[in-house]
N, C-alpha and C. Protein backbone atom coordinates (compact mmCIF):
# COMPACT_ATOMS: atom_id res chain seq x y z
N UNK A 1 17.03 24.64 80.66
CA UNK A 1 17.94 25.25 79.72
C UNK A 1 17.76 26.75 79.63
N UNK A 2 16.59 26.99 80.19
CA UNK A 2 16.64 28.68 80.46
C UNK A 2 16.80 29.55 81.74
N UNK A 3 17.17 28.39 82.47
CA UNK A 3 16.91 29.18 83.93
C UNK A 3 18.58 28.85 84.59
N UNK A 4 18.80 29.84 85.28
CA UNK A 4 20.30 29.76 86.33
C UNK A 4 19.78 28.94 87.41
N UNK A 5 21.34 28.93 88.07
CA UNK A 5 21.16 27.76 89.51
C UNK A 5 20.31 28.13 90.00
N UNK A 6 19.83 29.37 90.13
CA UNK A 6 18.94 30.15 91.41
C UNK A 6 17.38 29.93 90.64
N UNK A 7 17.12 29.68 89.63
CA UNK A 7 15.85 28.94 88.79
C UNK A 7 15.48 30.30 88.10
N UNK A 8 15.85 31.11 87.84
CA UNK A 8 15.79 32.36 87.17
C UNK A 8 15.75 32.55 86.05
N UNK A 9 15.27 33.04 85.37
CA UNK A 9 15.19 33.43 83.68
C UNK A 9 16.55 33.85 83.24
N UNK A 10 17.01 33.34 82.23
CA UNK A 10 18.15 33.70 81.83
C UNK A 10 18.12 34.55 80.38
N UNK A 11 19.07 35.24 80.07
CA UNK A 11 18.65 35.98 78.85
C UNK A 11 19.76 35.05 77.64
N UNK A 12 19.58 33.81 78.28
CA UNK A 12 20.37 32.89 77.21
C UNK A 12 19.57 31.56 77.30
N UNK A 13 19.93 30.57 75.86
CA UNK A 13 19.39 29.50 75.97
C UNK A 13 21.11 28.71 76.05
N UNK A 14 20.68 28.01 77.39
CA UNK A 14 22.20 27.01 77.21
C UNK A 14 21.81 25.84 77.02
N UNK A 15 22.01 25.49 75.39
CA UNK A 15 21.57 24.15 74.74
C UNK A 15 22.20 22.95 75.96
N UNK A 16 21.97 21.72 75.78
CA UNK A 16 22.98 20.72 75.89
C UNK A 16 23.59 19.79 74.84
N UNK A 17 23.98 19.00 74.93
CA UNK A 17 24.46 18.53 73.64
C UNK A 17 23.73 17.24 73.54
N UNK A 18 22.65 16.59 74.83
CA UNK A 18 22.00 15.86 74.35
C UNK A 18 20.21 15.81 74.48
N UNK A 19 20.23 17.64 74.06
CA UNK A 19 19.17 18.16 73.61
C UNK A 19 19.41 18.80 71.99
N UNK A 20 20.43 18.58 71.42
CA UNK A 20 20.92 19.17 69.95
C UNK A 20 21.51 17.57 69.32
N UNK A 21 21.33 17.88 68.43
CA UNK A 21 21.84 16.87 66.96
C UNK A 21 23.30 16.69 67.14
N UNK A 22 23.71 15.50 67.84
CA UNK A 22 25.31 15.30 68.08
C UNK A 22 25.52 16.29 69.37
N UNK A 23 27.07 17.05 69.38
CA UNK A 23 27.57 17.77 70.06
C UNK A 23 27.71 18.76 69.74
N UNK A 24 26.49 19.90 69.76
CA UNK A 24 26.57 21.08 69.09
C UNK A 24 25.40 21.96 70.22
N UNK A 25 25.79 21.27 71.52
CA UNK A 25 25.28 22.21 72.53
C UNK A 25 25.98 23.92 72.77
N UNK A 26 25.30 24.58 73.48
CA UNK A 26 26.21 25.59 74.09
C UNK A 26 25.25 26.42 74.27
N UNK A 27 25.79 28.17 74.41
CA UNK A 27 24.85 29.15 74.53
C UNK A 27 24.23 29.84 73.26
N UNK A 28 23.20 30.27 73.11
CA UNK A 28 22.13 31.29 72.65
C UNK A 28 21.87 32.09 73.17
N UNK A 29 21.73 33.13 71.97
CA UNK A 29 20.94 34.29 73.00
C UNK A 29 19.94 33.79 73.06
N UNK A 30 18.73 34.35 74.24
CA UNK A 30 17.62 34.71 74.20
C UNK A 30 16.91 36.17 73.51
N UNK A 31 15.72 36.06 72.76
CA UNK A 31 15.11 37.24 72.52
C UNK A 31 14.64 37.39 73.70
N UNK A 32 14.75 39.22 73.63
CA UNK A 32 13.89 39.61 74.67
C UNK A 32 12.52 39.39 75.01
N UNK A 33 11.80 39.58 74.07
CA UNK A 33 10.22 39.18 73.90
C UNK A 33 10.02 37.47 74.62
N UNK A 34 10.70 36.46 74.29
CA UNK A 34 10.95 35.29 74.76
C UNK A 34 11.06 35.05 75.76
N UNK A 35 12.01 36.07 76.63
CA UNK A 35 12.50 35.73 78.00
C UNK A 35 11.05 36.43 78.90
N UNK A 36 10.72 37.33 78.38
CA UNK A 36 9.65 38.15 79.05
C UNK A 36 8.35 37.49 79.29
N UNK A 37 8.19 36.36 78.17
CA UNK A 37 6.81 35.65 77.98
C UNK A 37 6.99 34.72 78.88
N UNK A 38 8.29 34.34 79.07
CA UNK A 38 9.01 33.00 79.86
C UNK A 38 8.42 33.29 81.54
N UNK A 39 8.94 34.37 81.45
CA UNK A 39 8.85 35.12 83.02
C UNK A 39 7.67 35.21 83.35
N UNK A 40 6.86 35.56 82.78
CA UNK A 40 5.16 35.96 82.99
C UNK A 40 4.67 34.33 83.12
N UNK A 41 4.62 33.41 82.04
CA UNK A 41 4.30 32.68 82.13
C UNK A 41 4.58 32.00 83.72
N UNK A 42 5.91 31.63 84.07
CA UNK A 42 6.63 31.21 85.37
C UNK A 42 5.49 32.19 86.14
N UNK A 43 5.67 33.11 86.39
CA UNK A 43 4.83 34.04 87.34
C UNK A 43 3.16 33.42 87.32
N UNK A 44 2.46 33.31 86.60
CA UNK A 44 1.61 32.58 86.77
C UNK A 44 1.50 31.52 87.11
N UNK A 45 2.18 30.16 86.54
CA UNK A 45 1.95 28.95 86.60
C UNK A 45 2.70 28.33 88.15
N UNK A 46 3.57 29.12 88.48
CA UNK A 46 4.63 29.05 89.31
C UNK A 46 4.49 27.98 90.57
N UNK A 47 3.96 26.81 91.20
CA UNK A 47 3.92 26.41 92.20
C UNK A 47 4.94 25.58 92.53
N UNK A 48 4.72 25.00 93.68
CA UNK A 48 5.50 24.13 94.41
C UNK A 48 4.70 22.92 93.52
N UNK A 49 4.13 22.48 92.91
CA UNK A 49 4.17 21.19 92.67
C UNK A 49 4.33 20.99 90.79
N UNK A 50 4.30 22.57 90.28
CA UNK A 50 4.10 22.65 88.98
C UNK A 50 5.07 21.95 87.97
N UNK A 51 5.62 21.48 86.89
CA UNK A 51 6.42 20.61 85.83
C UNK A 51 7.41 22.28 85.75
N UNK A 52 8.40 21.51 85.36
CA UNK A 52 9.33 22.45 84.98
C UNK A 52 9.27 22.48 83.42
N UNK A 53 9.12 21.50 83.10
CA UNK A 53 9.08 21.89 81.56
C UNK A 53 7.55 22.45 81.14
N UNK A 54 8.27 23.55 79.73
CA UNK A 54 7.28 24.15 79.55
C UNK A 54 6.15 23.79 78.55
N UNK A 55 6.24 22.27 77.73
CA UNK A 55 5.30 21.62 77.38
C UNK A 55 5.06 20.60 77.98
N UNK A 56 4.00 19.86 78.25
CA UNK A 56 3.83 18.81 78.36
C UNK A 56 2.62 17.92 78.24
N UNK A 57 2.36 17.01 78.88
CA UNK A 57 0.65 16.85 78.45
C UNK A 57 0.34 15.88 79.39
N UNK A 58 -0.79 15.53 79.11
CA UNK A 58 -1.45 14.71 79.92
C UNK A 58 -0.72 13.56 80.45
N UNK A 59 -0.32 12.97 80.41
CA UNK A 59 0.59 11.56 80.36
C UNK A 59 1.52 12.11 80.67
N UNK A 60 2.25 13.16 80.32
CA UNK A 60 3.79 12.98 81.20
C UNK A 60 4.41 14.80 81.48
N UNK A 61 5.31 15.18 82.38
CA UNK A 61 5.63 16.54 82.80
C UNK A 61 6.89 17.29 81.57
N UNK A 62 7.25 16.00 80.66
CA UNK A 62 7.92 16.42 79.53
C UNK A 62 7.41 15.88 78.77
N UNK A 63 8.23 16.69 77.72
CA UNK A 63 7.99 15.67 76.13
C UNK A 63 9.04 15.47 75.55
N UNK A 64 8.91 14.67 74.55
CA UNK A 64 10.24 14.48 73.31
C UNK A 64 10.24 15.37 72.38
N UNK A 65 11.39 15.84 71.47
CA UNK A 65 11.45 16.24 70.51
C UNK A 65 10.02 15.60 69.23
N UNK A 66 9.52 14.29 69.24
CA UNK A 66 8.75 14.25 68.49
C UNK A 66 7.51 14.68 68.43
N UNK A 67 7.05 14.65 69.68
CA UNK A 67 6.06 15.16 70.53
C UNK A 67 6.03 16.90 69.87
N UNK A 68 6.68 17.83 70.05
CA UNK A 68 6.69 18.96 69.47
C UNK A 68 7.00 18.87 68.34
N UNK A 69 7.17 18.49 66.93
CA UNK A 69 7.57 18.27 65.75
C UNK A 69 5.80 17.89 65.64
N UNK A 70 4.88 16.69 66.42
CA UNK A 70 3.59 16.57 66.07
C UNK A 70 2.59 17.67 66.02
N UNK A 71 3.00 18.86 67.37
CA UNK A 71 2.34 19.61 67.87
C UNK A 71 2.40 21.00 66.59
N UNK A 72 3.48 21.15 65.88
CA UNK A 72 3.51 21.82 65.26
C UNK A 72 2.42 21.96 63.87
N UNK A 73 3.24 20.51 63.72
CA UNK A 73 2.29 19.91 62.73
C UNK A 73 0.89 19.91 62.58
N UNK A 74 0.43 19.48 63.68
CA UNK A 74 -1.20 19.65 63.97
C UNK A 74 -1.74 21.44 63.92
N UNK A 75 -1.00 21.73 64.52
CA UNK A 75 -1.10 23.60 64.40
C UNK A 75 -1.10 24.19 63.00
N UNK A 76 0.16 24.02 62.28
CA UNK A 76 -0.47 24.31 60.70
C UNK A 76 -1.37 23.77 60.01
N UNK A 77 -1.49 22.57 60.40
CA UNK A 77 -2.51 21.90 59.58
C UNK A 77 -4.15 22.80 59.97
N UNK A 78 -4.05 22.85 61.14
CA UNK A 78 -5.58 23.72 62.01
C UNK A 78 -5.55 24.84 61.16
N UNK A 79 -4.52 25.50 61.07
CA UNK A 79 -3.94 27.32 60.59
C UNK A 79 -4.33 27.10 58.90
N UNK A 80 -4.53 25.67 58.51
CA UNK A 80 -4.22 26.02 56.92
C UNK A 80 -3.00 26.54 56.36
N UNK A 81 -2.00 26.09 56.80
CA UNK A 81 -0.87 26.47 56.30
C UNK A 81 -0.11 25.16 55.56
N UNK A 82 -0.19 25.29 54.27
CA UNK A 82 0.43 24.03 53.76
C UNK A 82 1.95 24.09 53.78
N UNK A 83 2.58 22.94 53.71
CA UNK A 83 4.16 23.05 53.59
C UNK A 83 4.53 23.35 55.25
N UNK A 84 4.04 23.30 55.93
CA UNK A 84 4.76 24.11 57.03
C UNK A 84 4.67 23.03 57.49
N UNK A 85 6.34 22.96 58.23
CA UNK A 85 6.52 21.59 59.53
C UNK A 85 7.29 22.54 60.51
N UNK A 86 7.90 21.81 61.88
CA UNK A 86 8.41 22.54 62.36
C UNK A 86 9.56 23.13 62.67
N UNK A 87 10.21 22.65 61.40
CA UNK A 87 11.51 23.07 60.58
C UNK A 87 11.17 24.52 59.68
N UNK A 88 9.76 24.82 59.94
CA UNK A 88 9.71 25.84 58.54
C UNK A 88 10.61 27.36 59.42
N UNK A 89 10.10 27.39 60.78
CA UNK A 89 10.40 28.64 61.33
C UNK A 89 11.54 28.72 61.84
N UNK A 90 12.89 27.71 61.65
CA UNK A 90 14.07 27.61 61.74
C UNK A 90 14.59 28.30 60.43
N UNK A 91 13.85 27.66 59.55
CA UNK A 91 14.39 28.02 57.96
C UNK A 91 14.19 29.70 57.98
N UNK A 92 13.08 29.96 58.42
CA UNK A 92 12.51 31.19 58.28
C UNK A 92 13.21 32.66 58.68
N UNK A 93 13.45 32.31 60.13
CA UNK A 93 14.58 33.23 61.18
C UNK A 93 16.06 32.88 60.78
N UNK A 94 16.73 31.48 59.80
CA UNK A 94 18.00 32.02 59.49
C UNK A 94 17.69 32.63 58.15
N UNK A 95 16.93 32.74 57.28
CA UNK A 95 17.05 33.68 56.50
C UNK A 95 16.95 34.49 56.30
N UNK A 96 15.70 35.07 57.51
CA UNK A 96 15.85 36.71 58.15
C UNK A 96 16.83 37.13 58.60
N UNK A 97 17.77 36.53 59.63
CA UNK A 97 18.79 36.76 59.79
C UNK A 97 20.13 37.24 59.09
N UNK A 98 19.94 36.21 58.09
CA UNK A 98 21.28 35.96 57.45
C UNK A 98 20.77 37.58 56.37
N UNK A 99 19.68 38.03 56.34
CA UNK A 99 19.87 39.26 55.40
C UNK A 99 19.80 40.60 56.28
N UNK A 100 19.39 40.52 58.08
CA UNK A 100 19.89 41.68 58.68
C UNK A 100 20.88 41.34 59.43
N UNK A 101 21.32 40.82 59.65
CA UNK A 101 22.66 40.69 60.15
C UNK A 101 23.90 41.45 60.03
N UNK A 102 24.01 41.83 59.14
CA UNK A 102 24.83 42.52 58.78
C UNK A 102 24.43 44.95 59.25
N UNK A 103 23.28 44.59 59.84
CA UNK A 103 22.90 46.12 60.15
C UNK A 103 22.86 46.30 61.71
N UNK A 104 23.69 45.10 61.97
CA UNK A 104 23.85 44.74 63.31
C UNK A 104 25.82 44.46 63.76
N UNK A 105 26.52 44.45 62.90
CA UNK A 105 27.60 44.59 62.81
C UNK A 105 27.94 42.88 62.41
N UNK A 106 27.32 42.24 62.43
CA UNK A 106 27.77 40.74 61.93
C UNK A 106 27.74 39.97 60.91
N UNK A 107 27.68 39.16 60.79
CA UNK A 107 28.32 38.10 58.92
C UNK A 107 27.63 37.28 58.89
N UNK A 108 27.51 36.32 58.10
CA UNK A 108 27.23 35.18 58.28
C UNK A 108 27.59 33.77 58.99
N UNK A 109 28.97 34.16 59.07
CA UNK A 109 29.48 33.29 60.44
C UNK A 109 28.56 33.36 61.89
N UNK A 110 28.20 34.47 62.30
CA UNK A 110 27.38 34.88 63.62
C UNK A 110 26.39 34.14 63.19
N UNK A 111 25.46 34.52 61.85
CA UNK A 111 24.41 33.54 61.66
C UNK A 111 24.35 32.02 61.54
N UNK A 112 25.81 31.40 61.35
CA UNK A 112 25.85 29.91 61.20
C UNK A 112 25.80 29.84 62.85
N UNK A 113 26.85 30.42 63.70
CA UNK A 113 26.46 30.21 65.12
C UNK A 113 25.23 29.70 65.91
N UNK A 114 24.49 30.72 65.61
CA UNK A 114 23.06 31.00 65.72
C UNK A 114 22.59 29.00 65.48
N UNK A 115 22.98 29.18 64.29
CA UNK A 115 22.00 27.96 63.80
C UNK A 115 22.58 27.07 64.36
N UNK A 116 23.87 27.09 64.96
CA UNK A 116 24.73 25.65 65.35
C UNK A 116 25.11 25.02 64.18
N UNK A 117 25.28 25.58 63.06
CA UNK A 117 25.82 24.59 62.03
C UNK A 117 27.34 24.53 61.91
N UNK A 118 27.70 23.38 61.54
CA UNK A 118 29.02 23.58 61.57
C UNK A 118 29.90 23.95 60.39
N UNK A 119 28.85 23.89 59.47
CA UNK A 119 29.90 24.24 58.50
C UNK A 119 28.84 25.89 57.77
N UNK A 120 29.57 26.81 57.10
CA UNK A 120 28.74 27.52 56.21
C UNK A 120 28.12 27.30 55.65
N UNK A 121 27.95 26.26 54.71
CA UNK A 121 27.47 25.53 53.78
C UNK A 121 25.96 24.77 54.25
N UNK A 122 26.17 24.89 55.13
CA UNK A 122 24.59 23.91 55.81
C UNK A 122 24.21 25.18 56.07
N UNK A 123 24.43 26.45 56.03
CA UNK A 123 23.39 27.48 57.05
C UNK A 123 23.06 28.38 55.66
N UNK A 124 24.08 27.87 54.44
CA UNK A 124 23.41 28.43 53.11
C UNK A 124 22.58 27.82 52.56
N UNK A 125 22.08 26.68 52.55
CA UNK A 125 21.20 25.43 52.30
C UNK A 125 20.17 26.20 52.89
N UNK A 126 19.58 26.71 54.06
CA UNK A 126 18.75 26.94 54.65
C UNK A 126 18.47 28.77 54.15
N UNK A 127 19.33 29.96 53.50
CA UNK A 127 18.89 30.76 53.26
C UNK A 127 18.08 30.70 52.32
N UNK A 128 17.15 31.67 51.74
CA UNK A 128 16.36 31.53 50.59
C UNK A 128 16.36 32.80 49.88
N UNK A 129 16.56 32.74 48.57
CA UNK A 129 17.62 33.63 47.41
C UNK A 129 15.82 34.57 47.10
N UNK A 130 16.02 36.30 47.84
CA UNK A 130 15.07 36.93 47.13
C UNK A 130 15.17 37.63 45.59
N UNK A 131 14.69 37.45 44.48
CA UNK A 131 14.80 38.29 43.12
C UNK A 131 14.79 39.52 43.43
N UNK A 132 13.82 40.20 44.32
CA UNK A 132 13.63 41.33 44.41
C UNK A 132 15.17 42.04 44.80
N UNK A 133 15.41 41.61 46.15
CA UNK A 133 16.69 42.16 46.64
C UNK A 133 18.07 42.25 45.50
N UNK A 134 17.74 40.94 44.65
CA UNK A 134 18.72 40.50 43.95
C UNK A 134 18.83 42.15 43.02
N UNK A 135 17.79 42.45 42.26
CA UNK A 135 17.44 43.11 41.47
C UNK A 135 18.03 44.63 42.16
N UNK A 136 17.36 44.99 43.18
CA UNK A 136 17.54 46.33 44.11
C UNK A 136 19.50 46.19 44.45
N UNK A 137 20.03 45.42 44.47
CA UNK A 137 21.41 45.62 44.99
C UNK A 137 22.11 45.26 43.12
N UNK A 138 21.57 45.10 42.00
CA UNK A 138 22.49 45.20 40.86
C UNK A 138 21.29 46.68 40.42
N UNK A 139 20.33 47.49 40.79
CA UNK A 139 20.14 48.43 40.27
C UNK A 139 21.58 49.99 40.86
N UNK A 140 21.41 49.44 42.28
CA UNK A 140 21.79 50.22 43.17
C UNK A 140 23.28 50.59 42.75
């Protein structure tokens, strides 16, 4: 999902639709930082006999979606991070988003994109309301 015909790093993620929730495949950008780690990584690991996917484990050259939902899990739990699953850093980046977005020329529609949601309403569920800002834009 990140690489062209030619097996190349792409500066997009092209979901599929039966790697996403229903039919809500398509393109993403890639961050730059992402694609760069992608590349290095490939550059190292790179052989003729190596897994294409980029997790996997002992037992098999992929994994499932649950499989990374565990891995996360086990990681905050190590980190001491309570509350955190691996839904937290979805939640996290559309609500960063959804408050620079707009210093980038875009709306919140671009940010529902982003998330694949289909309606507005599911990608407002997921922002999280700061007081502070609240306060700074009725002083302002």
């Amino acid at each position: 999902m990140v690489t062209d015909s030619e097996g190349n790093i792409t500066s997009t993620i092209n979901l599929t639709n039966s790697a996403s929730k229903g039919k809500t495949g398509g393109s993403i950008p890639m961050a730059k930082e992402l694609r760069a780690a992608l590349a290095k990584w490939r550059s190292v690991t790179a052989t003729p006999d190596s897994p294409s996917h980029i997790v996997n484990t002992e037992r098999s050259a992929s994994t499932t979606a649950q499989v990374i939902v565990n891995l996360f899990a086990d990681w905050y739990r190590r980190l001491g991070f309570d509350g955190c699953s691996s839904h937290s850093g979805r939640r996290t980046f559309i609500t960063n988003a959804a408050r620079n977005i707009g210093k980038f020329g875009g709306s919140l529609r671009d940010v529902q994109a982003l998330a694949r949601h289909r309606s507005l309403a599911m990608t407002q569920r997921y922002i999280e309301q700061n007081t502070d800002a609240m306060r700074r834009v009725v002083d302002a």
